[in-house]
C-alpha atoms as a PDB file:
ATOM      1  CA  UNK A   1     -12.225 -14.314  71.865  1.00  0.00           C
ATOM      2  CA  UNK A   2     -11.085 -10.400  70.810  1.00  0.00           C
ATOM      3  CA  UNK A   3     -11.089  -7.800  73.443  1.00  0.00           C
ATOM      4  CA  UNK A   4     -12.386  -5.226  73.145  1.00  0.00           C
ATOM      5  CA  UNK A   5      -9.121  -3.426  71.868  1.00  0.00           C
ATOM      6  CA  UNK A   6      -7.912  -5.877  69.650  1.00  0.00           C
ATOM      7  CA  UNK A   7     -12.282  -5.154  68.253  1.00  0.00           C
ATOM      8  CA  UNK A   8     -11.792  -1.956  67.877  1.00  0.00           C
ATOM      9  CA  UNK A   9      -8.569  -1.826  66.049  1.00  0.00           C
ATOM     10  CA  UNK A  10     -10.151  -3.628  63.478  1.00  0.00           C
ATOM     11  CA  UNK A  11     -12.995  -2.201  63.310  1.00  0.00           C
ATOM     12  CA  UNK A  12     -10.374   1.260  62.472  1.00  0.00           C
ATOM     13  CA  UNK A  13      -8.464  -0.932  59.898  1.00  0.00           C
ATOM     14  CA  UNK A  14     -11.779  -2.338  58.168  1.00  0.00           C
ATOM     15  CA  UNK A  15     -13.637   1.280  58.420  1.00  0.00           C
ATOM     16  CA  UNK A  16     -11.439   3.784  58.164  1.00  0.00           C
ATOM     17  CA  UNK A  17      -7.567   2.481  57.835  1.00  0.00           C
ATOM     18  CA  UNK A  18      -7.969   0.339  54.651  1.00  0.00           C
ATOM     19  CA  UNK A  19      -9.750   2.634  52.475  1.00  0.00           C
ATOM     20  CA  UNK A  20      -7.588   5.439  53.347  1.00  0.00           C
ATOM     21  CA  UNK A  21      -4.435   3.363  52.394  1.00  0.00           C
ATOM     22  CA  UNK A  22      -6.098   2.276  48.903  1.00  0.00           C
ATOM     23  CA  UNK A  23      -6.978   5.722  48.031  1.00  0.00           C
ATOM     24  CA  UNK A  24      -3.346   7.214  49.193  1.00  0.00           C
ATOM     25  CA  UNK A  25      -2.353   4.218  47.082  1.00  0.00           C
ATOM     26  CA  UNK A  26      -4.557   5.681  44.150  1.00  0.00           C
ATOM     27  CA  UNK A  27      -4.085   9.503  44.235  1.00  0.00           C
ATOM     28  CA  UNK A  28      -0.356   9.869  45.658  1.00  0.00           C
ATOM     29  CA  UNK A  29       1.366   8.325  42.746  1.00  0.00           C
ATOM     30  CA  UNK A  30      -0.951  10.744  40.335  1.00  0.00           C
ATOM     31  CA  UNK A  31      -0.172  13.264  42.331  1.00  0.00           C
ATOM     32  CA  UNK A  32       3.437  12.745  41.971  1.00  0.00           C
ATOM     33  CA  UNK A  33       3.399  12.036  38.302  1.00  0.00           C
ATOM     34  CA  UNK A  34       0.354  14.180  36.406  1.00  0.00           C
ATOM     35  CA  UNK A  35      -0.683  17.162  38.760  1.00  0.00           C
ATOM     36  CA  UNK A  36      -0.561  18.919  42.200  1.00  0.00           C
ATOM     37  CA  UNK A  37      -0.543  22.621  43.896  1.00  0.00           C
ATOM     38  CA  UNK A  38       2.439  24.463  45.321  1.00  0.00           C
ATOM     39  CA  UNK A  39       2.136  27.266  47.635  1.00  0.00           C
ATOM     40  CA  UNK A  40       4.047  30.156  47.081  1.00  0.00           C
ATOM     41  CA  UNK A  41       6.031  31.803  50.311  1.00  0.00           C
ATOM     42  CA  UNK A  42       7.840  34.458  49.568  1.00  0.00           C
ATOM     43  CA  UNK A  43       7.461  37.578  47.029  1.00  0.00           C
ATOM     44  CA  UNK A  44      10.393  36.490  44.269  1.00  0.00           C
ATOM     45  CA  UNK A  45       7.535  36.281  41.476  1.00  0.00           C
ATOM     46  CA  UNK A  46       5.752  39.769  42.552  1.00  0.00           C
ATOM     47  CA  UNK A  47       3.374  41.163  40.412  1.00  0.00           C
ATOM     48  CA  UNK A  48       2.545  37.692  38.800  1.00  0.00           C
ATOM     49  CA  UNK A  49       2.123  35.762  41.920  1.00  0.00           C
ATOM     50  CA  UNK A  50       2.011  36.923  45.594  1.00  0.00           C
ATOM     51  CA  UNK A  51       3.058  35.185  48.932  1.00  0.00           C
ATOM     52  CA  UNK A  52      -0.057  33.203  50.335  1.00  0.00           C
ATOM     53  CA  UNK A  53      -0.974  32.413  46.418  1.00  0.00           C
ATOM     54  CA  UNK A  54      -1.796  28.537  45.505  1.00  0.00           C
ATOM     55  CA  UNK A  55      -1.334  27.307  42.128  1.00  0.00           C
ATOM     56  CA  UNK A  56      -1.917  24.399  40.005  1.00  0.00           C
ATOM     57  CA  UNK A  57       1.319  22.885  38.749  1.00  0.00           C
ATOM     58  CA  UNK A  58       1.061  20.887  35.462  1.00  0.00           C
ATOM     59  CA  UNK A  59       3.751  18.047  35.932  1.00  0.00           C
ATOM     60  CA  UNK A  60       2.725  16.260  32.458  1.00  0.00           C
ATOM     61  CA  UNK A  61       3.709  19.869  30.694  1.00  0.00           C
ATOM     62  CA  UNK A  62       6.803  18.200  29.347  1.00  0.00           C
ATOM     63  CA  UNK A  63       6.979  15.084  30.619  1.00  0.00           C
ATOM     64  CA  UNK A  64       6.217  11.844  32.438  1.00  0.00           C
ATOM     65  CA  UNK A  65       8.189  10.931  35.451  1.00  0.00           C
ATOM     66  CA  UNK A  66       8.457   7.830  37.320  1.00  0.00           C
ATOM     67  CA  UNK A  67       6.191   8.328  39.995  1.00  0.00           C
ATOM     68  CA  UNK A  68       7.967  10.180  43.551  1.00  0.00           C
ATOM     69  CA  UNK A  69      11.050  11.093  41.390  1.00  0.00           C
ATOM     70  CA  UNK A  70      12.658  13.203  38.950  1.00  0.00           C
ATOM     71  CA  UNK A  71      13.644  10.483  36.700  1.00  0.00           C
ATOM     72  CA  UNK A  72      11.806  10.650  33.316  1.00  0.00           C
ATOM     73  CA  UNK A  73      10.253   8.045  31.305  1.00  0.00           C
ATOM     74  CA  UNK A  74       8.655   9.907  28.608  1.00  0.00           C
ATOM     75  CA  UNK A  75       9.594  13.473  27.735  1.00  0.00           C
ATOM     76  CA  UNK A  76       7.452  15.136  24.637  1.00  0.00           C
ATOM     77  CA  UNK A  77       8.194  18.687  25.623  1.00  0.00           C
ATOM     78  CA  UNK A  78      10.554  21.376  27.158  1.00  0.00           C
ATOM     79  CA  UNK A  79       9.708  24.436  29.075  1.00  0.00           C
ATOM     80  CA  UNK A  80       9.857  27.799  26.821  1.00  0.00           C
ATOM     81  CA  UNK A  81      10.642  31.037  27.263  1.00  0.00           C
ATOM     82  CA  UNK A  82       8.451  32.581  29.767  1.00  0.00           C
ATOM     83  CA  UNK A  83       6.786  29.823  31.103  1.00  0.00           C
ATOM     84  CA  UNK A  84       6.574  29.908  34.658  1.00  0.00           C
ATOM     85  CA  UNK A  85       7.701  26.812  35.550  1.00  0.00           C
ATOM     86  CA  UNK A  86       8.593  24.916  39.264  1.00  0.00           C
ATOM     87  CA  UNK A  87      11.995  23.278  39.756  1.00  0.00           C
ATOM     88  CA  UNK A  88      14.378  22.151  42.868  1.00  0.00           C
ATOM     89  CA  UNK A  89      17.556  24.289  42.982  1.00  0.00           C
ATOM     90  CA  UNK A  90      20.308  23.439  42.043  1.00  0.00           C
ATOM     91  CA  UNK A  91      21.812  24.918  45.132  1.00  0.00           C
ATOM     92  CA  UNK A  92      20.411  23.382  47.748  1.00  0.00           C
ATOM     93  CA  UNK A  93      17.110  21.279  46.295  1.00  0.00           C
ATOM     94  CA  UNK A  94      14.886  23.679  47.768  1.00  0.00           C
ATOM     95  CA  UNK A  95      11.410  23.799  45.254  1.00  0.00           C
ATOM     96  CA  UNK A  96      11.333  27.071  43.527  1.00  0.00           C
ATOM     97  CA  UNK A  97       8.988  28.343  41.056  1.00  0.00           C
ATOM     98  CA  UNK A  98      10.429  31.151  38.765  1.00  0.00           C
ATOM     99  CA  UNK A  99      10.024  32.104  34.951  1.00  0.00           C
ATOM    100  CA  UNK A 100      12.024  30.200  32.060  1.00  0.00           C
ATOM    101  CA  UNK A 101      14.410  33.278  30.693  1.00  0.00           C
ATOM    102  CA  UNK A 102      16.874  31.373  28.734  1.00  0.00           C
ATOM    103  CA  UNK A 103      16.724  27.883  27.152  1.00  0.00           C
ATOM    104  CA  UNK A 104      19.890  25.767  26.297  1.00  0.00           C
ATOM    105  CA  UNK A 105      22.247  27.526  24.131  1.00  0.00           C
ATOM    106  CA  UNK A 106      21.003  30.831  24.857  1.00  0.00           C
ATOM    107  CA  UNK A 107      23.209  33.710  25.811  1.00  0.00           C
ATOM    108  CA  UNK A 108      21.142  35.867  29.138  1.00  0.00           C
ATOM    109  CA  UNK A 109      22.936  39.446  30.161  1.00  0.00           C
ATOM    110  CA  UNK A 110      21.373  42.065  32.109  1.00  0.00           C
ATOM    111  CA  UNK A 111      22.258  45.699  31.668  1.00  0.00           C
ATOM    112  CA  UNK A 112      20.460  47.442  34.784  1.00  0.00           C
ATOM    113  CA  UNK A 113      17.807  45.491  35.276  1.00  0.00           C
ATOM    114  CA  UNK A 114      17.104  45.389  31.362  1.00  0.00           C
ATOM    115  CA  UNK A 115      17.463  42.106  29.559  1.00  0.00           C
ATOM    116  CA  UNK A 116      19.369  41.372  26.626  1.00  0.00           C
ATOM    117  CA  UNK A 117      18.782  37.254  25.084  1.00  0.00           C
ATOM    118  CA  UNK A 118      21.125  36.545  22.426  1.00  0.00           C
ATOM    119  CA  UNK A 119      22.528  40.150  22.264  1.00  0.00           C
ATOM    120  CA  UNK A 120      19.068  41.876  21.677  1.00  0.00           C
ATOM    121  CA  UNK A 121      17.299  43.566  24.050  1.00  0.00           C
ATOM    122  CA  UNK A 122      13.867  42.313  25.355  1.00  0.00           C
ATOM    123  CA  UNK A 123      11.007  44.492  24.943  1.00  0.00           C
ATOM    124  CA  UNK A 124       9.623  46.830  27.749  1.00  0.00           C
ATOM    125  CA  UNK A 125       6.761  48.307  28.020  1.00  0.00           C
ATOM    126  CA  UNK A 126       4.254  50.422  30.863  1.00  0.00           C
ATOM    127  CA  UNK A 127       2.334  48.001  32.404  1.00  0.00           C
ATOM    128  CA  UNK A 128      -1.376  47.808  31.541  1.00  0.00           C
ATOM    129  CA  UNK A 129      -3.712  49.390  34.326  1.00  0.00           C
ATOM    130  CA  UNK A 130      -5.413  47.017  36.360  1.00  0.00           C
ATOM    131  CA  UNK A 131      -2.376  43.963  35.687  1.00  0.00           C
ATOM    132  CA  UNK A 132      -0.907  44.476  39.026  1.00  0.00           C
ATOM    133  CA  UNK A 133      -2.087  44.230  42.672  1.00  0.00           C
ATOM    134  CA  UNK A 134      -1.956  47.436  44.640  1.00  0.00           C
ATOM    135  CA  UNK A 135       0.370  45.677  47.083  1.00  0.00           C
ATOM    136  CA  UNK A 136       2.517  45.176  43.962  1.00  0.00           C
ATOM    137  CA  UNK A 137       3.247  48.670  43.565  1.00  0.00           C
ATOM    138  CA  UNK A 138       4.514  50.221  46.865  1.00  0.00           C
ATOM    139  CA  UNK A 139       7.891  51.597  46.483  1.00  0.00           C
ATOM    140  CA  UNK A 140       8.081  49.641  43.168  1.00  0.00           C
ATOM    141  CA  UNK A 141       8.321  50.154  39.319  1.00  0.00           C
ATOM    142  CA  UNK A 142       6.736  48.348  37.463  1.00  0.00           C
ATOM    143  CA  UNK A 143       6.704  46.746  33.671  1.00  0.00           C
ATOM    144  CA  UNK A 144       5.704  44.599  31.279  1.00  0.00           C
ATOM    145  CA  UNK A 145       8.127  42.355  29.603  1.00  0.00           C
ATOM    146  CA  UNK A 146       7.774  40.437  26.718  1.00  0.00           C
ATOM    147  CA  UNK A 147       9.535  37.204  26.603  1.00  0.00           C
ATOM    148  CA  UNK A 148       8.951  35.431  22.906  1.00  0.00           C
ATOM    149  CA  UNK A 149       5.685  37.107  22.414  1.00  0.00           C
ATOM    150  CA  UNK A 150       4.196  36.236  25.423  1.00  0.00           C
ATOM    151  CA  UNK A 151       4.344  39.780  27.679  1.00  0.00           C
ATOM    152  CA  UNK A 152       4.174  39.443  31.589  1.00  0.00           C
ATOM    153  CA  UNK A 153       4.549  41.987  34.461  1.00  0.00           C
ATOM    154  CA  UNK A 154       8.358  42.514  35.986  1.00  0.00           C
ATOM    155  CA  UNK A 155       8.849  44.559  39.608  1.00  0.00           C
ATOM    156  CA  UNK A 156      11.667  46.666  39.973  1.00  0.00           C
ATOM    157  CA  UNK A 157      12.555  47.686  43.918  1.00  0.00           C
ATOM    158  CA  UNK A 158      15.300  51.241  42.760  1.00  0.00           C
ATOM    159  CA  UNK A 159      16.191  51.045  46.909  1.00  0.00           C
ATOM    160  CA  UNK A 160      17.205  47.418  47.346  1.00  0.00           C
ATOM    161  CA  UNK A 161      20.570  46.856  46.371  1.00  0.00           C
ATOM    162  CA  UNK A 162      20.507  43.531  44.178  1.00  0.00           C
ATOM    163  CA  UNK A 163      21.849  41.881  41.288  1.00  0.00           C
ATOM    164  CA  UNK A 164      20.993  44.492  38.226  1.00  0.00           C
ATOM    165  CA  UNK A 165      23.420  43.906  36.060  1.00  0.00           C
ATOM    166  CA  UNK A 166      25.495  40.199  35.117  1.00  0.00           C
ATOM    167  CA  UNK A 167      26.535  38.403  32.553  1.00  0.00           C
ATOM    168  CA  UNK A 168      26.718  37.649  29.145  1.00  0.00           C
ATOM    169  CA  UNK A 169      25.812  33.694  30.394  1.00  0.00           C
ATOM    170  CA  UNK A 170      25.638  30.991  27.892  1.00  0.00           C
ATOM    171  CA  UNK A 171      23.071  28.687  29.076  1.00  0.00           C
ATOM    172  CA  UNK A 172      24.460  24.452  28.528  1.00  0.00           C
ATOM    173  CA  UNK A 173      22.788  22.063  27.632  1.00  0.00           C
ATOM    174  CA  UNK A 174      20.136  20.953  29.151  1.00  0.00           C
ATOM    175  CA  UNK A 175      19.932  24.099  31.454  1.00  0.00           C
ATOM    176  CA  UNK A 176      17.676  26.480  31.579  1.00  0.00           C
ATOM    177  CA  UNK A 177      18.237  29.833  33.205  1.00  0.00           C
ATOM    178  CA  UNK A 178      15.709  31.056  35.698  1.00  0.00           C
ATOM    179  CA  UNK A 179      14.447  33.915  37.154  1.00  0.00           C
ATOM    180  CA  UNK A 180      11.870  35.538  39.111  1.00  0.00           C
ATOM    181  CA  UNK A 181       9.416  38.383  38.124  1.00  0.00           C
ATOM    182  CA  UNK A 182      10.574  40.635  41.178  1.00  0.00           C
ATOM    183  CA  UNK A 183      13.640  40.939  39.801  1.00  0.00           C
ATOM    184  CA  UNK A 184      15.592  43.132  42.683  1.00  0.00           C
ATOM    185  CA  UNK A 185      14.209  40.245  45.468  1.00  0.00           C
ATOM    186  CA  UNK A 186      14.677  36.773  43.809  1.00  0.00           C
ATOM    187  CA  UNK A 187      17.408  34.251  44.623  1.00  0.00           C
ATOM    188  CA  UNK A 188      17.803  32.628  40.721  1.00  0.00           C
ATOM    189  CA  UNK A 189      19.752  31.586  38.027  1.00  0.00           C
ATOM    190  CA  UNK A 190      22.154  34.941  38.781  1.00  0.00           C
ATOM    191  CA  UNK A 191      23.218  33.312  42.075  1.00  0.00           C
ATOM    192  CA  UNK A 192      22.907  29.352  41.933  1.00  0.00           C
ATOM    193  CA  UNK A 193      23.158  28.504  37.998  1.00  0.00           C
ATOM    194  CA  UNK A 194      21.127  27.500  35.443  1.00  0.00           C
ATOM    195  CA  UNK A 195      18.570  24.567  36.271  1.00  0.00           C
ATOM    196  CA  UNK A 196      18.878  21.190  34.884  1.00  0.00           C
ATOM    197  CA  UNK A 197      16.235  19.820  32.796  1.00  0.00           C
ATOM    198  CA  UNK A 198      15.994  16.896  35.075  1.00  0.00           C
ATOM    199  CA  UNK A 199      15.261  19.284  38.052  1.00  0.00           C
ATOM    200  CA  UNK A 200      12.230  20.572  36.590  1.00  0.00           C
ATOM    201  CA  UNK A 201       8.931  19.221  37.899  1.00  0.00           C
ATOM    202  CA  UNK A 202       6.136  21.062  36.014  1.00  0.00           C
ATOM    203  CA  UNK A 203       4.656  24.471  34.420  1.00  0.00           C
ATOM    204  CA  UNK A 204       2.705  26.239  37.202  1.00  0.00           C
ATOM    205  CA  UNK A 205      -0.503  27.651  34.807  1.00  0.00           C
ATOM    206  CA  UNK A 206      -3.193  28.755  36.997  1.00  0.00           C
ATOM    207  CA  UNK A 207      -3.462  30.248  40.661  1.00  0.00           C
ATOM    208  CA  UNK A 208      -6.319  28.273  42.468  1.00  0.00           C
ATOM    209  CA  UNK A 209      -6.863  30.267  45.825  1.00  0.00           C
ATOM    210  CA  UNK A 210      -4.948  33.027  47.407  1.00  0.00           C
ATOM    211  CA  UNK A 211      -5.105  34.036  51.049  1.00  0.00           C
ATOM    212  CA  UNK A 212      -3.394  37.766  51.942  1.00  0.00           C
ATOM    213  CA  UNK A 213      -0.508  36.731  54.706  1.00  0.00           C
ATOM    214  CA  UNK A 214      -0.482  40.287  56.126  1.00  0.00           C
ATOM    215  CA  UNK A 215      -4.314  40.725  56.704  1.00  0.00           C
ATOM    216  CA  UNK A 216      -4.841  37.345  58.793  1.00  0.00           C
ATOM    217  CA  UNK A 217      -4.902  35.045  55.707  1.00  0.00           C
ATOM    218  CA  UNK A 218      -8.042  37.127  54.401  1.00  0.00           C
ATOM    219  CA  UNK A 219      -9.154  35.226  51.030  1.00  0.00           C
ATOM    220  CA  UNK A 220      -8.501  37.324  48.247  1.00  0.00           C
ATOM    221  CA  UNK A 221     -11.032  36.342  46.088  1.00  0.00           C
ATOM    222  CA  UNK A 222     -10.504  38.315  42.955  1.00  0.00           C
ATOM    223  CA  UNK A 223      -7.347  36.060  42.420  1.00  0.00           C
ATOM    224  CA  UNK A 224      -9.484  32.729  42.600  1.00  0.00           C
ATOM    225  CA  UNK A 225      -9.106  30.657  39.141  1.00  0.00           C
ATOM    226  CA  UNK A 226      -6.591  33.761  37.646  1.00  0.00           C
ATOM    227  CA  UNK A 227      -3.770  32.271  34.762  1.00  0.00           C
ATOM    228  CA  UNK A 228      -0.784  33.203  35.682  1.00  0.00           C
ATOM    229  CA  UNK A 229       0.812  35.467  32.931  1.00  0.00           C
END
């Protein structure tokens, strides 16, 4: 005869144990492989994402990996230019998320904070009223930037001393050279290297809730469902 421990334990397995492992057994590897969220801690992509912001990562955007690892099995895609796009560093492994500047073969400089792919410039322009938090702006200028068409918003901090001006960089193969929108307060590509293709887990697209760090994680609900530019 049980006792009443041995009883209850399965009664935990059959109720509440068991189903728990065949779901985890269910959603974890699709987690790994098509989709998940990443929260974002720190303010390296300010204006386009804040700290405290959670957003949708598409990990089939160029590929499909074997499920809890980087190795790919299928790849029908590679990130483009201004994606914003989540990778581990080469550095250290840490996951980043930062915005695809060059793509293999390309040649990145900066001149001042100012762009140049390939020996041309990149286009600046003011930013459009009502693209930027007000948080975004304190002490701050800000711009919009247009990478291959697509135009998103770039922070520039004139009192922090930072990394304004590097390069020309030829991007290898295979790399792609990173960087974040906040461009004076971003550990990227200008300090650790370009990221390997194999280091890239998705395209973030899509910021699904947001909670404001400095106000007691407040929801900020006019962020709720917002594509990232």
């Amino acid at each position: 005869m049980k006792t009443p421990v041995q009883r209850f334990a399965r009664w935990c397995w059959r109720e509440w144990l068991r189903p728990l492992a065949f779901a985890d057994a269910i959603v974890l590897p699709l987690k790994s492989s098509i989709a998940e969220w990443n929260y974002i801690p720190s303010g390296s992509m300010i204006p386009s994402l804040l700290p405290g912001d959670l957003v949708w990562v598409n990990k089939l955007a160029y590929d499909l990996k074997l499920p809890f690892t980087t190795r790919h099995l299928v790849e029908w895609g590679d990130p483009q230019r201004g994606d914003v796009a989540v990778f581990y560093s080469p550095e250290d492994g840490i996951r980043l998320v930062k915005r695809v500047v060059g793509l293999p073969g390309d040649v990145v400089e900066s001149r001042n904070d100012c762009l140049f792919l390939n020996g041309t410039p990149v286009i600046y322009a003011p930013l459009p009223a009502g693209m930027a938090d007000p948080e975004s702006r304190s002490s701050a200028l800000l711009a919009e930037e247009e990478l291959a068409g697509r135009p998103h918003p770039v922070r520039i901090l004139p009192g922090r001393p930072a990394l304004r001006t590097f390069g020309p960089v030829r991007v290898p193969p295979r790399g792609y050279f990173m960087m974040g929108d906040n461009r004076d307060d971003s550990h990227d590509s200008r300090y650790f290297g370009c990221a390997p293709r194999r280091c890239i887990v998705g395209r973030a697209t899509t910021i699904i809730a947001s909670a404001d760090l400095a106000h007691l994680a407040s929801p900020r609900t006019d962020r709720l469902l917002r594509e990232i530019p």
